[in-house]
Structures are given as C-alpha cells and as structure tokens.
PDB file of N, CA and C in Angstrom:
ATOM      1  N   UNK A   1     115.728  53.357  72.242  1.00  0.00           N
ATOM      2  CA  UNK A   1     116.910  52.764  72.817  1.00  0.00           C
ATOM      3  C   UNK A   1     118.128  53.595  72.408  1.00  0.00           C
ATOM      4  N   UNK A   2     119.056  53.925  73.482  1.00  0.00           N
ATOM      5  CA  UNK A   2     120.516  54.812  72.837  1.00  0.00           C
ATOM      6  C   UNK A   2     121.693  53.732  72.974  1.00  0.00           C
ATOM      7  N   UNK A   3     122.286  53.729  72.052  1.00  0.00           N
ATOM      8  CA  UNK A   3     123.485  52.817  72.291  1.00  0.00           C
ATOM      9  C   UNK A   3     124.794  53.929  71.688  1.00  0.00           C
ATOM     10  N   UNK A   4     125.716  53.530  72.772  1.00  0.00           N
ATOM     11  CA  UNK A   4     126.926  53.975  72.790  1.00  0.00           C
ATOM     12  C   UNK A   4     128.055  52.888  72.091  1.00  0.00           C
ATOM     13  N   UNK A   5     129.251  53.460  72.196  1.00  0.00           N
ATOM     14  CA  UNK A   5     129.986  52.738  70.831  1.00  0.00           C
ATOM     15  C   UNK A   5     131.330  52.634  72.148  1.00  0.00           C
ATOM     16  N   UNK A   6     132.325  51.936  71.598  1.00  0.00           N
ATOM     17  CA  UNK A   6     133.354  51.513  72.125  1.00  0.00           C
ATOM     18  C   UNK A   6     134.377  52.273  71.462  1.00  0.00           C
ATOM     19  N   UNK A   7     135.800  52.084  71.316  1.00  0.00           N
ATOM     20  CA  UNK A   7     136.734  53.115  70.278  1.00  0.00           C
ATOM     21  C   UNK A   7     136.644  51.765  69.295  1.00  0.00           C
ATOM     22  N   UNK A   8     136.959  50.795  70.005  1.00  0.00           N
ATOM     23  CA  UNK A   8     137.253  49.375  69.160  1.00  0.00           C
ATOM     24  C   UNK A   8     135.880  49.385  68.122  1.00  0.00           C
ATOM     25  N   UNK A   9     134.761  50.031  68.345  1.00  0.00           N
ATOM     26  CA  UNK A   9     133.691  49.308  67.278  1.00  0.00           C
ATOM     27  C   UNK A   9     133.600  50.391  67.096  1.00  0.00           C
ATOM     28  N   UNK A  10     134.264  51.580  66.904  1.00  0.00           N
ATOM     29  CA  UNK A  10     134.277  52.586  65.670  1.00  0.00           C
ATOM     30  C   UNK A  10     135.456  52.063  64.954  1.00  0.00           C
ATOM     31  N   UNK A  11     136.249  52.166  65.548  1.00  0.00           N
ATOM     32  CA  UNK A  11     138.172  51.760  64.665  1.00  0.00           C
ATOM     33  C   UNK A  11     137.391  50.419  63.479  1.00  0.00           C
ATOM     34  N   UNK A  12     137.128  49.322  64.334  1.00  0.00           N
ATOM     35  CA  UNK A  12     136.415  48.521  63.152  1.00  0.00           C
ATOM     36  C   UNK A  12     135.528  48.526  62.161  1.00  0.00           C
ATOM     37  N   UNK A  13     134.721  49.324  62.583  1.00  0.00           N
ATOM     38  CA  UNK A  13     133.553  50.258  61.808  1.00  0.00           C
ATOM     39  C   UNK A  13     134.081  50.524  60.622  1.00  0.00           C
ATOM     40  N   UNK A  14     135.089  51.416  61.005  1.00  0.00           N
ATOM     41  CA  UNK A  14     135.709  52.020  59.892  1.00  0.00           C
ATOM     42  C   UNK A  14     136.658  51.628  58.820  1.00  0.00           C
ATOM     43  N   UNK A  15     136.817  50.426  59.415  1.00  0.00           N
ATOM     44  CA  UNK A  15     137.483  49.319  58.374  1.00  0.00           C
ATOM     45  C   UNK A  15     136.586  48.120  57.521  1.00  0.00           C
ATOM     46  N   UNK A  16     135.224  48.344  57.938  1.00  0.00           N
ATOM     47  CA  UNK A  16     134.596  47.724  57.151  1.00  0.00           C
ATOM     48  C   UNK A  16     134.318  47.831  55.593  1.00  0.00           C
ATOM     49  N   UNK A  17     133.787  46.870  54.588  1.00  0.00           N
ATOM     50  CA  UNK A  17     133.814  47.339  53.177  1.00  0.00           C
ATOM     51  C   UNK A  17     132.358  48.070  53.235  1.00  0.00           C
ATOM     52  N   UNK A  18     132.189  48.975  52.298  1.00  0.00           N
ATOM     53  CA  UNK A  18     131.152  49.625  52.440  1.00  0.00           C
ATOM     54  C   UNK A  18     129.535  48.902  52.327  1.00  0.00           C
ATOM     55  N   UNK A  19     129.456  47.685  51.624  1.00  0.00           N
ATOM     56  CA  UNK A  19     128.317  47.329  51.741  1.00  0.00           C
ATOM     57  C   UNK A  19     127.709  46.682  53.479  1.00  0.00           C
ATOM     58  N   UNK A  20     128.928  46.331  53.977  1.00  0.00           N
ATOM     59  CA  UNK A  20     128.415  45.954  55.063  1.00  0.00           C
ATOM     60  C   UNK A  20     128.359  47.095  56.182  1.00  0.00           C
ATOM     61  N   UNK A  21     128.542  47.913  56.099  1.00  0.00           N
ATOM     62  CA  UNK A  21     128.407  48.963  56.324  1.00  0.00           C
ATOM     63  C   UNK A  21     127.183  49.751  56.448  1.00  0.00           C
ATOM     64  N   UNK A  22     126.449  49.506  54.906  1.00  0.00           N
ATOM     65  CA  UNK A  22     125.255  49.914  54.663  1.00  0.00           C
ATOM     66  C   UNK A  22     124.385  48.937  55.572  1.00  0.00           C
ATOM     67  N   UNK A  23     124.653  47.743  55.306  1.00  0.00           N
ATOM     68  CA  UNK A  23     123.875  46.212  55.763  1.00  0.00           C
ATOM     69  C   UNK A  23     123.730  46.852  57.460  1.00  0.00           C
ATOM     70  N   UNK A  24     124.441  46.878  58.516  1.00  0.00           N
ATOM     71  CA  UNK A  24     125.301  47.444  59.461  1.00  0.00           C
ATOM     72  C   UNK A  24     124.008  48.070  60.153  1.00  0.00           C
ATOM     73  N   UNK A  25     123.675  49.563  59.343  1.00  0.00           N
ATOM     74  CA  UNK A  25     122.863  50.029  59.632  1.00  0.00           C
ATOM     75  C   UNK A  25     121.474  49.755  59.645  1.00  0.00           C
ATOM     76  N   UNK A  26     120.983  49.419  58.906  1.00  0.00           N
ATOM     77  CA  UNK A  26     119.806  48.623  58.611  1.00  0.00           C
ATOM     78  C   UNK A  26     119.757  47.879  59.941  1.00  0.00           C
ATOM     79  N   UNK A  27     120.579  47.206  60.152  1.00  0.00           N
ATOM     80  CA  UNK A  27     120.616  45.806  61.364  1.00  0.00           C
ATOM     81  C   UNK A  27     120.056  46.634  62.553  1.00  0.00           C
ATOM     82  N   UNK A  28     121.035  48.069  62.795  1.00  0.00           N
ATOM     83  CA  UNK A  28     121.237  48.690  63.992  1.00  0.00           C
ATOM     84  C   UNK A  28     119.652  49.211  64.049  1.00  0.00           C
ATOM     85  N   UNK A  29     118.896  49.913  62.762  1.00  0.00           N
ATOM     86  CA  UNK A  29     117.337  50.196  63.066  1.00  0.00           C
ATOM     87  C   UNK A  29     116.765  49.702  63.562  1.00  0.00           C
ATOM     88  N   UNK A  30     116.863  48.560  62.820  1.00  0.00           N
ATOM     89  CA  UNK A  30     115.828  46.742  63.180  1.00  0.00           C
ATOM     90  C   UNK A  30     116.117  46.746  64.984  1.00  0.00           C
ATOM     91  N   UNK A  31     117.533  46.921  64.823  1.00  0.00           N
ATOM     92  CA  UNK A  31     117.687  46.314  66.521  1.00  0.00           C
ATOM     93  C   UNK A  31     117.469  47.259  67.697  1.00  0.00           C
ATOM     94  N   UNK A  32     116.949  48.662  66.946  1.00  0.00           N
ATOM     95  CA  UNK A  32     116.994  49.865  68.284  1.00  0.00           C
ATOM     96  C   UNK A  32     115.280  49.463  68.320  1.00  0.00           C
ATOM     97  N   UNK A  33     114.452  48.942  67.215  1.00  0.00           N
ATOM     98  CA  UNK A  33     112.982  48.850  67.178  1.00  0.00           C
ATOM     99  C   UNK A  33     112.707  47.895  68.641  1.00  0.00           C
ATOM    100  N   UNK A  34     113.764  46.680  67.892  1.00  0.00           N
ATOM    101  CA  UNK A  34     113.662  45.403  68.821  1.00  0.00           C
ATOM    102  C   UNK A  34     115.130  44.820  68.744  1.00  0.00           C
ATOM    103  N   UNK A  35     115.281  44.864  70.132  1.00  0.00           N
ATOM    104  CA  UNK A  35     116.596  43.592  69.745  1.00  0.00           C
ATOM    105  C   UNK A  35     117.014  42.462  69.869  1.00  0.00           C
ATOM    106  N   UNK A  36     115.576  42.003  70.097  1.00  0.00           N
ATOM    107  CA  UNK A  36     115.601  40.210  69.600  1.00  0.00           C
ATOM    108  C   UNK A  36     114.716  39.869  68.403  1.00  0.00           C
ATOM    109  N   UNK A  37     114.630  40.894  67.757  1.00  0.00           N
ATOM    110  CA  UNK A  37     113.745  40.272  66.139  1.00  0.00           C
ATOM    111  C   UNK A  37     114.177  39.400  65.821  1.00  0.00           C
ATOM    112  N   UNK A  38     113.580  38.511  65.198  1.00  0.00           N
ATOM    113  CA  UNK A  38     114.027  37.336  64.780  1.00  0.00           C
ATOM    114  C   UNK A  38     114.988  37.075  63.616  1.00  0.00           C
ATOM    115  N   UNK A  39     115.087  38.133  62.715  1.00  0.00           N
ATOM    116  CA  UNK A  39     116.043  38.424  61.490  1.00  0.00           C
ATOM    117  C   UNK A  39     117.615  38.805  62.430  1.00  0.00           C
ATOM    118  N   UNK A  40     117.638  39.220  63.507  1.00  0.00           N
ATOM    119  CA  UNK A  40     118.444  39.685  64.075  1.00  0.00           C
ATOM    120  C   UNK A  40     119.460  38.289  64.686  1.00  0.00           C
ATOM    121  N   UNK A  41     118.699  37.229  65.395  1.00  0.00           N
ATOM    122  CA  UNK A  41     119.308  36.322  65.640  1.00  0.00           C
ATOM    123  C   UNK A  41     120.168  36.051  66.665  1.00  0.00           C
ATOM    124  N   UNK A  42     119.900  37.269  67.335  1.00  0.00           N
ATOM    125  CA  UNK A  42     120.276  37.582  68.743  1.00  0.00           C
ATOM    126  C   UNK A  42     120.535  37.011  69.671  1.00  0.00           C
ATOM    127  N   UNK A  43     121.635  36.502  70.572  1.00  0.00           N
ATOM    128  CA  UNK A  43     121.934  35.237  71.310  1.00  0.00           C
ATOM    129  C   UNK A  43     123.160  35.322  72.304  1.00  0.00           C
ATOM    130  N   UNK A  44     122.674  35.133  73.367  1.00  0.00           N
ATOM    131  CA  UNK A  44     124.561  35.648  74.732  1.00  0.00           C
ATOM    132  C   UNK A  44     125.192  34.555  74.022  1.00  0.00           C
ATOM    133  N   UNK A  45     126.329  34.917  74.388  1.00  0.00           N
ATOM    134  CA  UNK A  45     127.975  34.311  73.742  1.00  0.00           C
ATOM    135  C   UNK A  45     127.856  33.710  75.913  1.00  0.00           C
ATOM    136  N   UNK A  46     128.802  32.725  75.302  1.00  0.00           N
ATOM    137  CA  UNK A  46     129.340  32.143  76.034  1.00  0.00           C
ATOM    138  C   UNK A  46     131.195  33.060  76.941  1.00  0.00           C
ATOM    139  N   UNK A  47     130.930  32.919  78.029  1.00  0.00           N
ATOM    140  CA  UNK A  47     130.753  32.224  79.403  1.00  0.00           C
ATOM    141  C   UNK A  47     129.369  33.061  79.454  1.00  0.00           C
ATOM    142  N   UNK A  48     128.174  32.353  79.577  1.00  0.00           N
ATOM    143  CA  UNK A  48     127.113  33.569  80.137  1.00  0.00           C
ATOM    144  C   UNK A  48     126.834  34.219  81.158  1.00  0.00           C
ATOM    145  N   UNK A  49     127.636  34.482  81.978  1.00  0.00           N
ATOM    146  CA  UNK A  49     127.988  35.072  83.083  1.00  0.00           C
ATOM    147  C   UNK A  49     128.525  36.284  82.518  1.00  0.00           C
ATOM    148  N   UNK A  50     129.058  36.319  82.022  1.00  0.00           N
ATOM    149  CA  UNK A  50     129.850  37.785  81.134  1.00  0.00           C
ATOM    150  C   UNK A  50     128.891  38.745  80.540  1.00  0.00           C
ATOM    151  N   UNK A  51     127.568  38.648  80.397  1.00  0.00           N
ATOM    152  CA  UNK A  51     126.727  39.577  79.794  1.00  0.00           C
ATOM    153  C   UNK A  51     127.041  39.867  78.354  1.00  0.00           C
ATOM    154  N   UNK A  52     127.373  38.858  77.404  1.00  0.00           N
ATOM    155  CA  UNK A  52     127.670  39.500  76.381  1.00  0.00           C
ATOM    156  C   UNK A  52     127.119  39.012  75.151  1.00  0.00           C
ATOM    157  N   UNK A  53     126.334  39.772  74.162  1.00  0.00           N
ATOM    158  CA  UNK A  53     125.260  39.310  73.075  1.00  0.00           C
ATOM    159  C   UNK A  53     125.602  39.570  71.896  1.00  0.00           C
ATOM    160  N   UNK A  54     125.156  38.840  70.870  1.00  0.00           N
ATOM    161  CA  UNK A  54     125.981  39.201  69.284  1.00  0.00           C
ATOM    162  C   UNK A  54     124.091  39.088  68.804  1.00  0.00           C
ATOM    163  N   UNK A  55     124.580  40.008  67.509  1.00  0.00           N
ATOM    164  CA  UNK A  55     123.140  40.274  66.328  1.00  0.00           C
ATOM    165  C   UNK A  55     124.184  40.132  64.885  1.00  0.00           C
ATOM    166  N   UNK A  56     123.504  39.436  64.209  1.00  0.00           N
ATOM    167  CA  UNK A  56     123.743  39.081  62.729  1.00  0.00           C
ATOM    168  C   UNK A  56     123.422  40.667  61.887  1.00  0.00           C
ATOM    169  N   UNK A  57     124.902  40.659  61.046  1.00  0.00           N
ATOM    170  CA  UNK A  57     124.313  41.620  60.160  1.00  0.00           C
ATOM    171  C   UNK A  57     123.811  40.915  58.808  1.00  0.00           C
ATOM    172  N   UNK A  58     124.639  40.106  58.609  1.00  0.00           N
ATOM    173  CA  UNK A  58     124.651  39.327  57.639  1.00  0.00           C
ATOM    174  C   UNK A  58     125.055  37.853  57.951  1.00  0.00           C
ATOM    175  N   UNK A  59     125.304  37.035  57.002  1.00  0.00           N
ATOM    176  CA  UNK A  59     125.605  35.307  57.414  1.00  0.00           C
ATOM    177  C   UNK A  59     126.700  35.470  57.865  1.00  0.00           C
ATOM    178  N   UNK A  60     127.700  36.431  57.568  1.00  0.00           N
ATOM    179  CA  UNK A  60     129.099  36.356  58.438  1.00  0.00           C
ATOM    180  C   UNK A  60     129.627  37.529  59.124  1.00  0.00           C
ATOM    181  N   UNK A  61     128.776  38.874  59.317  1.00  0.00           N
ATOM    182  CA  UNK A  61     129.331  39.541  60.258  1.00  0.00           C
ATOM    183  C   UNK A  61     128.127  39.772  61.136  1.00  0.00           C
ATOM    184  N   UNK A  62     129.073  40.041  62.253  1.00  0.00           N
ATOM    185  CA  UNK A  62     128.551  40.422  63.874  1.00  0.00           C
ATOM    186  C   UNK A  62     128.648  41.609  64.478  1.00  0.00           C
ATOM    187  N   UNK A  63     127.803  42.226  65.516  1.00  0.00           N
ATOM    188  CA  UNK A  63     128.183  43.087  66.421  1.00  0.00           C
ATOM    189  C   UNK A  63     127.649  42.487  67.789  1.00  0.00           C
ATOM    190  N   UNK A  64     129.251  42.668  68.407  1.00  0.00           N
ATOM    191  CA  UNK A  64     128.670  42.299  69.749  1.00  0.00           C
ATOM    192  C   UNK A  64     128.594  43.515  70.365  1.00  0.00           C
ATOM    193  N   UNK A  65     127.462  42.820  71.907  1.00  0.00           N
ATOM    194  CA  UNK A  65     127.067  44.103  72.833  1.00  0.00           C
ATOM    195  C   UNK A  65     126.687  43.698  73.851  1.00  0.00           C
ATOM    196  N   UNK A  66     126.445  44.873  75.247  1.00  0.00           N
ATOM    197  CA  UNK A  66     126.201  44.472  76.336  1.00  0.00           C
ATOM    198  C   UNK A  66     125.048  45.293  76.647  1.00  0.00           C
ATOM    199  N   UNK A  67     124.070  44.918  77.178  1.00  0.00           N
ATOM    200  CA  UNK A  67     122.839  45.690  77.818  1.00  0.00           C
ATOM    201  C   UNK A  67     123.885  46.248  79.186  1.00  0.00           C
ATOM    202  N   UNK A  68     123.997  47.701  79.161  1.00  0.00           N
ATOM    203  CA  UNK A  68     124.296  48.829  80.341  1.00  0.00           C
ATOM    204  C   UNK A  68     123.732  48.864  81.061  1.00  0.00           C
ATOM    205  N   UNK A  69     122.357  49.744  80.674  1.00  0.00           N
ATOM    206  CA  UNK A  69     121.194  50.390  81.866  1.00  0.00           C
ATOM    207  C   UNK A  69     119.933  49.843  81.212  1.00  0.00           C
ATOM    208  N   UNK A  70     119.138  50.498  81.610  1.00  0.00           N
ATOM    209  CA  UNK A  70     117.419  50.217  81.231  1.00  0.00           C
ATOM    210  C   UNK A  70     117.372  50.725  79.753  1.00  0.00           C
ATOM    211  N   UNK A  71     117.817  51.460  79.461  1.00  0.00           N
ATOM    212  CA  UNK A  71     117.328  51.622  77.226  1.00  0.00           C
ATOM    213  C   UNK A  71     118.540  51.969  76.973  1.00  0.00           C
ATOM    214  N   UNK A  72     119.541  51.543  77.486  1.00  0.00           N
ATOM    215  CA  UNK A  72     121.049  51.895  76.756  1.00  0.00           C
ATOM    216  C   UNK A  72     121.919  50.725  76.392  1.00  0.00           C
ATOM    217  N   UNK A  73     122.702  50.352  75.395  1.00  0.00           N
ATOM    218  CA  UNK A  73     123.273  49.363  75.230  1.00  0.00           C
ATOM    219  C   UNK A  73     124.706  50.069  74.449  1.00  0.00           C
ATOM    220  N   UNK A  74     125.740  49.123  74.649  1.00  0.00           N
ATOM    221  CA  UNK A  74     126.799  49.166  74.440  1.00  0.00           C
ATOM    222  C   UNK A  74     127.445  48.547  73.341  1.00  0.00           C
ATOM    223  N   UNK A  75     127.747  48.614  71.848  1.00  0.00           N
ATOM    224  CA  UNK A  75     128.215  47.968  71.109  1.00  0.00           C
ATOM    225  C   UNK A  75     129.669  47.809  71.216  1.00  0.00           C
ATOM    226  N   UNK A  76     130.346  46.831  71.441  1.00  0.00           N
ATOM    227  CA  UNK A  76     131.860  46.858  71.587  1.00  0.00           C
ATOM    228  C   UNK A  76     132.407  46.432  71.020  1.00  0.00           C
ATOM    229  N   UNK A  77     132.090  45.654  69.684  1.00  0.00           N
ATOM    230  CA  UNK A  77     132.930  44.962  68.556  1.00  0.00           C
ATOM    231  C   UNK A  77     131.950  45.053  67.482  1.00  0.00           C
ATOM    232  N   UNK A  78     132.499  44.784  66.088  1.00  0.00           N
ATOM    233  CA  UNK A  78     131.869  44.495  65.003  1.00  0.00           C
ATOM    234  C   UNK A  78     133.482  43.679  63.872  1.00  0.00           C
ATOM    235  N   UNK A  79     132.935  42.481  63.102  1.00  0.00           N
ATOM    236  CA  UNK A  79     133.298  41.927  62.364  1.00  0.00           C
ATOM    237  C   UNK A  79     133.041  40.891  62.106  1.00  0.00           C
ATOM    238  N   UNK A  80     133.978  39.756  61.142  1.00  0.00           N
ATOM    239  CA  UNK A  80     133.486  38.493  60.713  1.00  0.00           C
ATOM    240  C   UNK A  80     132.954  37.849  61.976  1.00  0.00           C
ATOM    241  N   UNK A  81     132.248  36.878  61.545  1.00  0.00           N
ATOM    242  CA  UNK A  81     132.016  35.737  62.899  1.00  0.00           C
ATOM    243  C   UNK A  81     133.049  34.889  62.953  1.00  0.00           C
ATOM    244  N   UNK A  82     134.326  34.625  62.291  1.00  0.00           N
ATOM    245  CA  UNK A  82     136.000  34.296  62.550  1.00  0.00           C
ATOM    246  C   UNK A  82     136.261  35.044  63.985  1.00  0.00           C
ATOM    247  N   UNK A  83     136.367  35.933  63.249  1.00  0.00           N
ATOM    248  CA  UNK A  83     137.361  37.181  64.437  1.00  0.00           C
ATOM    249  C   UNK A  83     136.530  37.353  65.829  1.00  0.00           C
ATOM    250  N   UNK A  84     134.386  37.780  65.434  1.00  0.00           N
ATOM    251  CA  UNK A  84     133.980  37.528  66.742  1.00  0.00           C
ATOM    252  C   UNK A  84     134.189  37.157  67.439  1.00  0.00           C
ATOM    253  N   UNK A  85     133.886  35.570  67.169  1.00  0.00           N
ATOM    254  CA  UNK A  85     134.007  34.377  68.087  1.00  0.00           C
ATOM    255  C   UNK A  85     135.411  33.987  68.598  1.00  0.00           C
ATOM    256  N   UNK A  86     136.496  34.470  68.449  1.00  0.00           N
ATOM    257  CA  UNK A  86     137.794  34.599  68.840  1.00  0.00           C
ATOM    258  C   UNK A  86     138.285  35.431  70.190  1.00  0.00           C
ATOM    259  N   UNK A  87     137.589  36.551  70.497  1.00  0.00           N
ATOM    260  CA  UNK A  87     137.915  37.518  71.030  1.00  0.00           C
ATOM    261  C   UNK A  87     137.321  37.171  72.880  1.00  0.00           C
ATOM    262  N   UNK A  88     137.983  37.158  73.491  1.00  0.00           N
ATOM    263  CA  UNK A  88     137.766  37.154  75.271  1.00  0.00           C
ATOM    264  C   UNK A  88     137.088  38.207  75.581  1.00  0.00           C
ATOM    265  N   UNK A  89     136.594  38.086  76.028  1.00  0.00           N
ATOM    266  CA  UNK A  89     135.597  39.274  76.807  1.00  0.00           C
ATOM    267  C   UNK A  89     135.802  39.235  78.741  1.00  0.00           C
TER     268      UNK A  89
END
C-alpha cells in the first residue's frame, strides 16, 4: 500500500512529542500490512458520505485518512482525538 501525506499531516507530524512519533510509525506498518487490524481500530468519521477514516495510534492520538485509488491512501491529519474530532472535512 503507498500512502501520500498532506502539508497539514507533515506540519503536524512535526510537532508531535517524540514518543508518539515513534508510536506513529509502528501504527503506519501495522496499517500498510492491514488497515483494519484490529489494534488499529479503524472506523469512518462521520458525515459518512465524506469518505473519511481515523486509526488509533495510541488511546489519544489519531491519523485521519482517505482511501484515493486501489493501494493508495491519503493521510491528512494527525493529533489528539480533542483536535481530531473537531476538524470539518
């Protein structure tokens, strides 16, 4: 699976503290293997019409994303599940 990045989920990326960071990656392996493992927790956000899915890195941060094409996906945010769940899509 190739996933492409947004500017917004590098800029945030890069403001993360470093352990989640590390955590981050780990998630992103797990989720290029599979990305509905069950550790992952994987689930469309609401309006579901919008195409848009969040994966747990941890109990409180997120990356959301959109399935693009056939093995490509789009990560377009990463942070708390505060700030996630805040944001319009």
């Amino acid at each position: 699976m190739k996933i492409d990045y947004t500017n917004k989920f590098e800029r945030k990326y890069a403001e993360l503290p470093k352990q989640i960071k590390i955590r981050a990656e780990k998630q992103e392996k797990l989720f290029k293997d599979n990305p509905f493992h069950p550790s992952l927790h994987t689930e469309k956000l609401s309006p579901k019409f919008k195409d848009v899915w969040s994966f747990r890195i941890d109990k409180n941060y997120r990356i959301i994303f959109r399935f693009v094409e056939n093995d490509t996906v789009l990560f377009l945010n990463i942070g708390s599940h505060d700030y996630i769940y805040r944001i319009k899509f």
